[in-house]
N, C-alpha and C. Protein backbone atom coordinates (compact mmCIF):
# COMPACT_ATOMS: atom_id res chain seq x y z
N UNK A 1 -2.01 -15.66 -19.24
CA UNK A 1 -1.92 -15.80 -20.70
C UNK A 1 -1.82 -17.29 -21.03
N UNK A 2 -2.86 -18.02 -21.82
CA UNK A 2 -2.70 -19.23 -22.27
C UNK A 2 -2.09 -19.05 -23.52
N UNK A 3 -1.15 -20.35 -23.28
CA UNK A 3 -0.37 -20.37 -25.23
C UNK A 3 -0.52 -22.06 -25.12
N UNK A 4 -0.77 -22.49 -26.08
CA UNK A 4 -0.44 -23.67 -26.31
C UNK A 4 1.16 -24.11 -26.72
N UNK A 5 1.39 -25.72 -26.33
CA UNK A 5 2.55 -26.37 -25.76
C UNK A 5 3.87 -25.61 -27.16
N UNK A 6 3.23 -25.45 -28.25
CA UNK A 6 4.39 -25.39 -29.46
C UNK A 6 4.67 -23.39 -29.14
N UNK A 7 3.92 -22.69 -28.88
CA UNK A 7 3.93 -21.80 -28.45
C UNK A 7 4.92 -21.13 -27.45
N UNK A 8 4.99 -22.32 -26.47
CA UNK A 8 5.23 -21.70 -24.89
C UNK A 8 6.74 -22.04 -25.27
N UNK A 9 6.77 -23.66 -26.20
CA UNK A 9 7.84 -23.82 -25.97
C UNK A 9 8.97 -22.97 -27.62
N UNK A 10 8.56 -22.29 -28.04
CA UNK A 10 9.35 -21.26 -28.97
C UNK A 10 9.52 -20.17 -27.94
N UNK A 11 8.73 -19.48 -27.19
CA UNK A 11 9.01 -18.20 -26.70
C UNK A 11 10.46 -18.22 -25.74
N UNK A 12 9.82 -19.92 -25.12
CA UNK A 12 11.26 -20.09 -24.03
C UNK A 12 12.04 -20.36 -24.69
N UNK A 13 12.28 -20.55 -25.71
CA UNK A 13 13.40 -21.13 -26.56
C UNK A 13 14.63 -19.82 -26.83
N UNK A 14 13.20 -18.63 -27.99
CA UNK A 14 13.96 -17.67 -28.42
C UNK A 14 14.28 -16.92 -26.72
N UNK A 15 13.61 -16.96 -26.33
CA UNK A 15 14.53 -15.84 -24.37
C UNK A 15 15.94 -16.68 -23.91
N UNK A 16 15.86 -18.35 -23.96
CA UNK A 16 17.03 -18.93 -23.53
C UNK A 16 18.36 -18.38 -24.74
N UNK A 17 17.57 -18.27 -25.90
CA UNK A 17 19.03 -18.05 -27.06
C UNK A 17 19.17 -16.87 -26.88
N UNK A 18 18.36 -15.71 -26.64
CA UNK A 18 19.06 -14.43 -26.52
C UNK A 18 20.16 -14.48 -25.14
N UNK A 19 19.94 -14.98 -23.98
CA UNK A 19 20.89 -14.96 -23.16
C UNK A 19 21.77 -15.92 -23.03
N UNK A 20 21.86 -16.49 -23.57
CA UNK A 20 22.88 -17.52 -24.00
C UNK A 20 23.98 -16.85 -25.05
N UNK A 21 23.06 -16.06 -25.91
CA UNK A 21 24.19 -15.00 -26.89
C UNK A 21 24.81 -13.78 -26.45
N UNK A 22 23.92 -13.32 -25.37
CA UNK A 22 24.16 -12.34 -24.73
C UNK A 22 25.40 -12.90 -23.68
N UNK A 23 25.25 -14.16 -22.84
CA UNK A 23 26.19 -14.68 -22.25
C UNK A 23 27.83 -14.63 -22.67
N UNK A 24 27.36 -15.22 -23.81
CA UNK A 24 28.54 -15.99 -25.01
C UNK A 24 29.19 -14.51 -25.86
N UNK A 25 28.39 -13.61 -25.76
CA UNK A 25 28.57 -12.49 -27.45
C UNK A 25 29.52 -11.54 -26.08
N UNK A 26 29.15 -11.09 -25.09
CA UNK A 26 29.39 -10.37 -24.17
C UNK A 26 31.07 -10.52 -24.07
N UNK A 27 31.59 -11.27 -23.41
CA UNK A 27 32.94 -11.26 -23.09
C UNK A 27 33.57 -11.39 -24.54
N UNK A 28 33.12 -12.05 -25.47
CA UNK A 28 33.86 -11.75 -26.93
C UNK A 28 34.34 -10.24 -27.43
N UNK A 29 32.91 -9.94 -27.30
CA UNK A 29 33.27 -8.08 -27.45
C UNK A 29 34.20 -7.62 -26.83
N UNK A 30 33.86 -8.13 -25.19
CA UNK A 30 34.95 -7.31 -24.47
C UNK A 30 36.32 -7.31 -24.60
N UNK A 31 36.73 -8.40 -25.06
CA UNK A 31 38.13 -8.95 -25.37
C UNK A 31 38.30 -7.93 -26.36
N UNK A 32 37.24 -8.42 -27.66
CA UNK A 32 37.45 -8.02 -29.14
C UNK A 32 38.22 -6.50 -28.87
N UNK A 33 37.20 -6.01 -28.28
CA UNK A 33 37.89 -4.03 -27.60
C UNK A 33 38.96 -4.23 -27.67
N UNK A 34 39.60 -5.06 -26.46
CA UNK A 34 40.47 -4.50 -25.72
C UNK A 34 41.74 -4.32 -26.17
C-alpha cells in the first residue's frame, strides 16, 4: 500500500495515540473500579 509522507505520517500518529490512551486510560480505570 503506497500513502504519501502526510498520510503515513497521520495513520502512525492516530495508532501511537490510541495506545498511548489505551496505556495511560487502562490503569486509571482500574484504580477508578477499585
Amino acid at each position: 500500500m503506497v500513502m504519501t509522507e502526510p498520510e503515513a505520517d497521520a495513520i502512525w500518529s492516530l495508532d501511537t495515540i490510541n495506545k498511548i490512551i489505551k496505556i495511560i486510560g487502562n490503569p486509571i480505570a482500574f484504580v477508578s473500579d477499585s
